[in-house]
C-alpha atoms as a PDB file:
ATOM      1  CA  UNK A   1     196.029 207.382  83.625  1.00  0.00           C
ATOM      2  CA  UNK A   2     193.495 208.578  81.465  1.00  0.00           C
ATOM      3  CA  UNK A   3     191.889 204.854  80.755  1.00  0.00           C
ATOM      4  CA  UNK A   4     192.232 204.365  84.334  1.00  0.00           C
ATOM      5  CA  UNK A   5     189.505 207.736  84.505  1.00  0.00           C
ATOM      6  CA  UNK A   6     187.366 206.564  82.604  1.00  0.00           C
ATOM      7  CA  UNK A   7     186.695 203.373  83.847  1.00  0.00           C
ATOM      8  CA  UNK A   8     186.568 204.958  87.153  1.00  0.00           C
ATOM      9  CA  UNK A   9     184.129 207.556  86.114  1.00  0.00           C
ATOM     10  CA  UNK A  10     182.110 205.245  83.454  1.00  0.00           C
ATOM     11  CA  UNK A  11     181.998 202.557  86.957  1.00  0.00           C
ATOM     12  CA  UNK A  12     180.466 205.406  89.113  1.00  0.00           C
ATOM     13  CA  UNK A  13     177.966 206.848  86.726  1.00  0.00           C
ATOM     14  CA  UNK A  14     176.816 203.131  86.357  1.00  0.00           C
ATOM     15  CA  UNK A  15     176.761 202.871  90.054  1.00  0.00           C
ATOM     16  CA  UNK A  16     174.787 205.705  90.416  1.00  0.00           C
ATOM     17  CA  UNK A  17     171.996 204.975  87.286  1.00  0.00           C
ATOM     18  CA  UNK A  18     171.516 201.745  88.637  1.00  0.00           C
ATOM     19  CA  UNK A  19     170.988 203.137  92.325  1.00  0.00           C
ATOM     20  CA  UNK A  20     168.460 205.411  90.960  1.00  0.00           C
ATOM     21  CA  UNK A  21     166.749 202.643  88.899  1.00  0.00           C
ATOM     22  CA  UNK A  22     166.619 200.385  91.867  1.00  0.00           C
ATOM     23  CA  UNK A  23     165.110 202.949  94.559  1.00  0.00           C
ATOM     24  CA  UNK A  24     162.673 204.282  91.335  1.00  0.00           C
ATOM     25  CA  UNK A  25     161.306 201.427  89.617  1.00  0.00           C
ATOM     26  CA  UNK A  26     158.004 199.755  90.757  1.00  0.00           C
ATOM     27  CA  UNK A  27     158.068 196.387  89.092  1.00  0.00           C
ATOM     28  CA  UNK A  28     160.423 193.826  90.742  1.00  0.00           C
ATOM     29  CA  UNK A  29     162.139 192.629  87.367  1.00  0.00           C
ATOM     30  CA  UNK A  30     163.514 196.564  86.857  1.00  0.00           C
ATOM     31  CA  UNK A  31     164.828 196.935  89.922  1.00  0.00           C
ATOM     32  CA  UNK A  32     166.786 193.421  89.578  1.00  0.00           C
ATOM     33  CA  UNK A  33     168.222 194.781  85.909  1.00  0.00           C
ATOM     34  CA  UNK A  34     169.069 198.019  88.322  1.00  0.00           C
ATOM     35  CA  UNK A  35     171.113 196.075  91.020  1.00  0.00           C
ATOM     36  CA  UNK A  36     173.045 194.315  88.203  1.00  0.00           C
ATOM     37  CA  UNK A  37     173.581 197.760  86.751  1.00  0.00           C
ATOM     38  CA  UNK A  38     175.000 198.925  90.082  1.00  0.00           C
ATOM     39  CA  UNK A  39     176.641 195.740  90.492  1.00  0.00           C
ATOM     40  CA  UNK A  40     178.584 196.077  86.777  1.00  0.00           C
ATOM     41  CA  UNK A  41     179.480 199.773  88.318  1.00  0.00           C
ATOM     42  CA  UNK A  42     181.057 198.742  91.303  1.00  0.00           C
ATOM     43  CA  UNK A  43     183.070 195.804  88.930  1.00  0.00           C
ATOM     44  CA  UNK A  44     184.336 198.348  86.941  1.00  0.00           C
ATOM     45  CA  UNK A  45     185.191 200.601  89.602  1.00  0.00           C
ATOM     46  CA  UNK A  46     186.961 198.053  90.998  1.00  0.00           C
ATOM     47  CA  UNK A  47     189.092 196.736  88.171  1.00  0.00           C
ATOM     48  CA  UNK A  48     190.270 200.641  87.525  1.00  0.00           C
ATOM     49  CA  UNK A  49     192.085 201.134  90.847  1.00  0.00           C
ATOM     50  CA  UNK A  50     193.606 197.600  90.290  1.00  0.00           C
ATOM     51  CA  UNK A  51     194.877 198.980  87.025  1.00  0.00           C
ATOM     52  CA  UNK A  52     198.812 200.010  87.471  1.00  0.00           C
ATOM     53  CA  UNK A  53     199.676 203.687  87.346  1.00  0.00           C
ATOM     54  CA  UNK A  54     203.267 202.643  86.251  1.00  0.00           C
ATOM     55  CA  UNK A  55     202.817 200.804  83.454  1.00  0.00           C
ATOM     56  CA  UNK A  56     203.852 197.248  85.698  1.00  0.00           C
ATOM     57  CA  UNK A  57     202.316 193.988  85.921  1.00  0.00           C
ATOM     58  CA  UNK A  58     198.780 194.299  86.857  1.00  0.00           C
ATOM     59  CA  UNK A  59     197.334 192.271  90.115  1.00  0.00           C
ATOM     60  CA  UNK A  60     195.236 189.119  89.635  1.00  0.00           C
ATOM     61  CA  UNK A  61     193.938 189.342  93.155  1.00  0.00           C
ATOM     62  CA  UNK A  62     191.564 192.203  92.083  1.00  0.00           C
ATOM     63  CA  UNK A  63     190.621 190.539  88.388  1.00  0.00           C
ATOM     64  CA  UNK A  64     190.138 186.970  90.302  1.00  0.00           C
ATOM     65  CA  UNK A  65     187.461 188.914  93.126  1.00  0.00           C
ATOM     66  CA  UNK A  66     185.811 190.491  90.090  1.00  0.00           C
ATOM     67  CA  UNK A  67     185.612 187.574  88.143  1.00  0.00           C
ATOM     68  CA  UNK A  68     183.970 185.641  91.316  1.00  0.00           C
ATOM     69  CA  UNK A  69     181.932 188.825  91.639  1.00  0.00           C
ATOM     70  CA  UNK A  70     180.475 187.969  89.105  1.00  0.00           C
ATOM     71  CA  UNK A  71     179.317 184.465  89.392  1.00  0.00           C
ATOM     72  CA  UNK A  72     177.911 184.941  92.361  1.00  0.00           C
ATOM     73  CA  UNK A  73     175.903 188.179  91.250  1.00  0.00           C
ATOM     74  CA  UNK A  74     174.847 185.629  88.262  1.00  0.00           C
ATOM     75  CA  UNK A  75     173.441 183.274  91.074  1.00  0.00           C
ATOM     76  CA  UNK A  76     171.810 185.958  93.237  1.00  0.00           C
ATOM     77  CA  UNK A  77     169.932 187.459  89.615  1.00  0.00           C
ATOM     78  CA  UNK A  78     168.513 183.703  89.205  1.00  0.00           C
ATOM     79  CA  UNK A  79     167.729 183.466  92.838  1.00  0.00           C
ATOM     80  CA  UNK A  80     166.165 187.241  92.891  1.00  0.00           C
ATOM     81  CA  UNK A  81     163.932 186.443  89.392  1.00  0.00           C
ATOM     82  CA  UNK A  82     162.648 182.681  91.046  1.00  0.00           C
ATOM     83  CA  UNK A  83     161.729 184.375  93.913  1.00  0.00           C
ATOM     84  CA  UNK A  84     159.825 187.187  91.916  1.00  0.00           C
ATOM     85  CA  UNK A  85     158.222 184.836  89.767  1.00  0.00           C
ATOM     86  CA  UNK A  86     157.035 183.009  92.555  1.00  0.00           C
ATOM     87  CA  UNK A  87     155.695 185.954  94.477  1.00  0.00           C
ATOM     88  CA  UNK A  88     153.473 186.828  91.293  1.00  0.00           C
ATOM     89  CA  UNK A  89     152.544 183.269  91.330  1.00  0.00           C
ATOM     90  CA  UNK A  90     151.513 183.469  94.771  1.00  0.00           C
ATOM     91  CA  UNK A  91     149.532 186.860  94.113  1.00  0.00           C
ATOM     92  CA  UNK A  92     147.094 185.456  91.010  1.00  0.00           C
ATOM     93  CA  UNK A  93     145.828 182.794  93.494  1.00  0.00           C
END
C-alpha cells in the first residue's frame, strides 16, 4: 500500500511540474521536455492503480498500455522536435 502511494503521489507531482513547465516555458524545446514530464506522470500514475492491493498477480493489460504509451510518446517527441526545428528554420529565412 505504501509503494502503491508513492508512485501515485511521485506520478501526480510529475504531472503537475510538467503542466506548469509546459504552460510556463517560452522556448518550444522546454515545453516538449515538459509534456514528456507530464507524460512520465501520468505513466506512473497509471502503473500504481494497476498495482494489486492484495498481494496477487498483477495485470499486464495496464503494463502492456504503458509500455505502448510509451513508444508512441517516443514518436510524437521526434515528430514535436522536427517540427520545431523546422519552424526555426523557416523563421531565419
Amino acid at each position: 500500500m505504501i509503494t502503491q502511494m508513492l508512485f501515485g503521489l511521485t506520478g501526480v507531482a510529475l504531472m503537475v511540474l510538467g503542466l506548469r513547465g509546459a504552460l510556463l516555458h517560452a522556448s518550444n524545446l522546454g515545453r516538449v521536455i515538459a509534456i514528456n514530464v507530464c507524460g512520465a506522470g501520468v505513466f506512473l500514475m497509471f502503473v500504481a492503480i494497476a498495482f494489486p492491493v492484495g498481494g496477487g498477480s498483477t495485470d499486464a493489460v495496464p503494463h502492456a498500455l504503458v509500455l505502448t504509451g510509451i513508444v508512441v510518446a517516443v514518436s510524437a517527441t521526434a515528430l514535436a522536435l522536427a517540427l520545431g526545428r523546422r519552424l526555426l528554420e523557416a523563421r531565419d529565412e
